[in-house]
C-alpha atoms as a PDB file:
ATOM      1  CA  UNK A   1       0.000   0.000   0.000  1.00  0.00           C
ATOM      2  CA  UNK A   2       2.953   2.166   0.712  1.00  0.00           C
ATOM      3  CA  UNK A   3       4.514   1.358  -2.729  1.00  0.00           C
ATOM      4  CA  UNK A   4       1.114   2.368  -4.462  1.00  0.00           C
ATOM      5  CA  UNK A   5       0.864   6.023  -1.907  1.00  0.00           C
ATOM      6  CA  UNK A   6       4.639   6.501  -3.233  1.00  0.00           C
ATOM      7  CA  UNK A   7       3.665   6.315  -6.956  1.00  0.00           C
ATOM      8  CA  UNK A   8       0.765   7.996  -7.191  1.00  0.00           C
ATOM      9  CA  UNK A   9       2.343  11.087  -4.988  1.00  0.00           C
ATOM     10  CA  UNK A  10       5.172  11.325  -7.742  1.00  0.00           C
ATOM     11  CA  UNK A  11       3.125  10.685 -10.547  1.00  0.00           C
ATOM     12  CA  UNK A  12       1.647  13.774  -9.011  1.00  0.00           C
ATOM     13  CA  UNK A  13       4.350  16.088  -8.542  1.00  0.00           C
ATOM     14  CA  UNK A  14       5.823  15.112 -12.233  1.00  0.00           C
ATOM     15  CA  UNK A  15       2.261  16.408 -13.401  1.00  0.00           C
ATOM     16  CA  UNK A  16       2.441  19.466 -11.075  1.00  0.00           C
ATOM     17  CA  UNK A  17       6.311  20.165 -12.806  1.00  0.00           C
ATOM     18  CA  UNK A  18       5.026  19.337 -16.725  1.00  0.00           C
ATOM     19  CA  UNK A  19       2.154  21.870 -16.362  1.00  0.00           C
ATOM     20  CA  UNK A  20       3.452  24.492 -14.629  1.00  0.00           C
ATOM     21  CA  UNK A  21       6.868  25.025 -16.516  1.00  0.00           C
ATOM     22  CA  UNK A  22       7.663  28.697 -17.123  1.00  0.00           C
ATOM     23  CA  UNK A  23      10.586  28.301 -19.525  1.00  0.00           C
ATOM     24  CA  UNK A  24       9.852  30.207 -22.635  1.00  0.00           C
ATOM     25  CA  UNK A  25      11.474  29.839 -26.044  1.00  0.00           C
ATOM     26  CA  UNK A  26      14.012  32.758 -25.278  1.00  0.00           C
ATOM     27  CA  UNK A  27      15.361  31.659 -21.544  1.00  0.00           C
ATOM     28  CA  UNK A  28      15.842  28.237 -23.501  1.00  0.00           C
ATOM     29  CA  UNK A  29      17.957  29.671 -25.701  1.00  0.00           C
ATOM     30  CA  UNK A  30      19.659  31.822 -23.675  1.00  0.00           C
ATOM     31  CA  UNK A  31      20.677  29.123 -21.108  1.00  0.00           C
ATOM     32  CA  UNK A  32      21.619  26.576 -24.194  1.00  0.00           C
ATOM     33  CA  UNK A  33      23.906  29.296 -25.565  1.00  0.00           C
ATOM     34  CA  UNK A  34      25.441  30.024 -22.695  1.00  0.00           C
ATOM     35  CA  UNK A  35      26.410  26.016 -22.111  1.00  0.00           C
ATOM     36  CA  UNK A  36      26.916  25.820 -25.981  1.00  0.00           C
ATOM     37  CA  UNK A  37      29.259  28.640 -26.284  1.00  0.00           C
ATOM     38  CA  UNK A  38      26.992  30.725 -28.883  1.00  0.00           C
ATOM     39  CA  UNK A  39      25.198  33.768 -28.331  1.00  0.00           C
ATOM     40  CA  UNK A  40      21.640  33.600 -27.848  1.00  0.00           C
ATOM     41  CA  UNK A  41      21.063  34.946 -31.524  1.00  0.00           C
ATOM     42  CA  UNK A  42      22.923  32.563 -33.369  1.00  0.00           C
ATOM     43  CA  UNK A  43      20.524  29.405 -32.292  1.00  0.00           C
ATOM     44  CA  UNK A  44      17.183  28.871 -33.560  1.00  0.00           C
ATOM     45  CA  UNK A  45      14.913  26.451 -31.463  1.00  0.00           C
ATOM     46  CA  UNK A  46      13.807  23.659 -33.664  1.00  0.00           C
ATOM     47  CA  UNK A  47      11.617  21.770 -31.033  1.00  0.00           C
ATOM     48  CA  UNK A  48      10.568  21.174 -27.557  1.00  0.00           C
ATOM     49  CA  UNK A  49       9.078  18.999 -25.309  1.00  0.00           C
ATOM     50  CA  UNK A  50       8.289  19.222 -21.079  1.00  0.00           C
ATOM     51  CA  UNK A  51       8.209  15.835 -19.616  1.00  0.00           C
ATOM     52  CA  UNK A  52       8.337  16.048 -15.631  1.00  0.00           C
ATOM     53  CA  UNK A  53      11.103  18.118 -14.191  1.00  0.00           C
ATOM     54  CA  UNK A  54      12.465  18.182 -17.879  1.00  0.00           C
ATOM     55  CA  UNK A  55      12.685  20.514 -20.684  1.00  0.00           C
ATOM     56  CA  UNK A  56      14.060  18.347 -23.965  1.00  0.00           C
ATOM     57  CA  UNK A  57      15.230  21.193 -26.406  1.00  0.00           C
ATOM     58  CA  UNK A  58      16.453  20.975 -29.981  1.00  0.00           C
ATOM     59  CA  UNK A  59      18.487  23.204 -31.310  1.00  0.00           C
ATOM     60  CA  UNK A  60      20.068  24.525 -34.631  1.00  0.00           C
ATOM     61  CA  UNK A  61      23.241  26.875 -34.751  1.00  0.00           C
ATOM     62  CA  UNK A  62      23.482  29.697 -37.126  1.00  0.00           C
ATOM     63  CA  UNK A  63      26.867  27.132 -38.532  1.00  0.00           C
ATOM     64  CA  UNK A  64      24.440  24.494 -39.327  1.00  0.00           C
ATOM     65  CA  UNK A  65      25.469  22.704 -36.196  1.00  0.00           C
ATOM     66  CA  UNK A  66      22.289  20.666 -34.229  1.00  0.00           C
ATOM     67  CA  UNK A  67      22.412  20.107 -30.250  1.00  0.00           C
ATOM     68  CA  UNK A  68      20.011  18.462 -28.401  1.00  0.00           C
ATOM     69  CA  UNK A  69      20.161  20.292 -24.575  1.00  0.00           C
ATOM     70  CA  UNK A  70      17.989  18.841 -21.569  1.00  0.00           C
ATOM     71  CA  UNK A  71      16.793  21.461 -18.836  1.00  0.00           C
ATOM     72  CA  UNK A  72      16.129  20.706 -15.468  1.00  0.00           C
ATOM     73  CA  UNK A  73      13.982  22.430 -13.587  1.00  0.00           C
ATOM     74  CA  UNK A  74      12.023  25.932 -14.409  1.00  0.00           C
ATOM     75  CA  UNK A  75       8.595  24.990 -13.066  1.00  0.00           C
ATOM     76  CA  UNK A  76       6.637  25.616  -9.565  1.00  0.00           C
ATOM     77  CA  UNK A  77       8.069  22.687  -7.856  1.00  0.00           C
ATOM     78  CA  UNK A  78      11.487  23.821  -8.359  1.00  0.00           C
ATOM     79  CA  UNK A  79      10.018  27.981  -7.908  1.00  0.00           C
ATOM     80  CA  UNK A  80      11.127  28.928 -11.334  1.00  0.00           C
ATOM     81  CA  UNK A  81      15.045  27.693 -10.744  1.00  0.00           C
ATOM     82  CA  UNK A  82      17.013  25.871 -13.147  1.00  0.00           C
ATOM     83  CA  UNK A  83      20.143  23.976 -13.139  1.00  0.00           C
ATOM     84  CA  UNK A  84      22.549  24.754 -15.872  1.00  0.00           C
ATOM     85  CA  UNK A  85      21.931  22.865 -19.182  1.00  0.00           C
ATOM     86  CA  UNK A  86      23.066  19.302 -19.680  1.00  0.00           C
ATOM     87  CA  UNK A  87      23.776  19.369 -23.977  1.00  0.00           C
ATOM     88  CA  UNK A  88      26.182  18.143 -26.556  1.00  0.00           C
ATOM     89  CA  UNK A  89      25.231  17.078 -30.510  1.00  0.00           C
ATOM     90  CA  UNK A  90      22.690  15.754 -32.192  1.00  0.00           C
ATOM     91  CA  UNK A  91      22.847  11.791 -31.746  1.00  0.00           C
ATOM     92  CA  UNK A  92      25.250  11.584 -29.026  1.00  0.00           C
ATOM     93  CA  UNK A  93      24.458  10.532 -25.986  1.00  0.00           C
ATOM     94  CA  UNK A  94      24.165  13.199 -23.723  1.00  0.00           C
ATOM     95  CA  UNK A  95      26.006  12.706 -19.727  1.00  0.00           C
ATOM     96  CA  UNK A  96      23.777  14.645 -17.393  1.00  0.00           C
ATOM     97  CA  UNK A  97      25.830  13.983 -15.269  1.00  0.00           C
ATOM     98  CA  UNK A  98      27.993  16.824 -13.931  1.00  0.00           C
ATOM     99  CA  UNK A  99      30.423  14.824 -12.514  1.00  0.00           C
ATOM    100  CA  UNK A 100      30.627  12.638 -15.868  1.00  0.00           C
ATOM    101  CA  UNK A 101      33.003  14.624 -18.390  1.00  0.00           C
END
């Protein structure tokens, strides 16, 4: 019974996160750049997608380079606060990680 509590209280709070993400199009750029080493300007956001506590972002450089960049965070659960971008190229794998390198 405690197993089923558990589950449905995260279920929950991953709902809670997905809907209530305040991350527009612009702050995703601007944090991707910034982890990317572009300017803000010089990517285009291609897509999105929230799923939790997660903000999946693909992007396109002005050089015809493609990133994929997750963002963690940005929603009421975490009041608005993100943690710094986890990205690297389109179709590697990508090591959230920070202590992965």
């Amino acid at each position: 019974m405690a197993s089923i509590t558990l589950l449905v209280a995260l279920t929950g709070c991953s709902t809670i996160a997905a809907k209530t993400n305040v991350l527009d199009d612009d702050k995703i750029k601007s944090q991707s750049a910034g982890a990317l080493g572009y300017e803000p300007s010089q990517l285009t956001l291609v897509s999105r997608r929230t799923e939790g506590t997660n903000t999946y972002a693909n992007l396109k450089a002005s050089d015809g380079k493609e990133f994929v960049c997750i963002i963690n965070g940005g929603n009421l659960l975490s009041m608005g606060m993100t943690n710094p971008p986890a990205c690297n190229k389109k179709g590697e794998p990508i090591k959230a990680s920070p202590f992965q390198r």
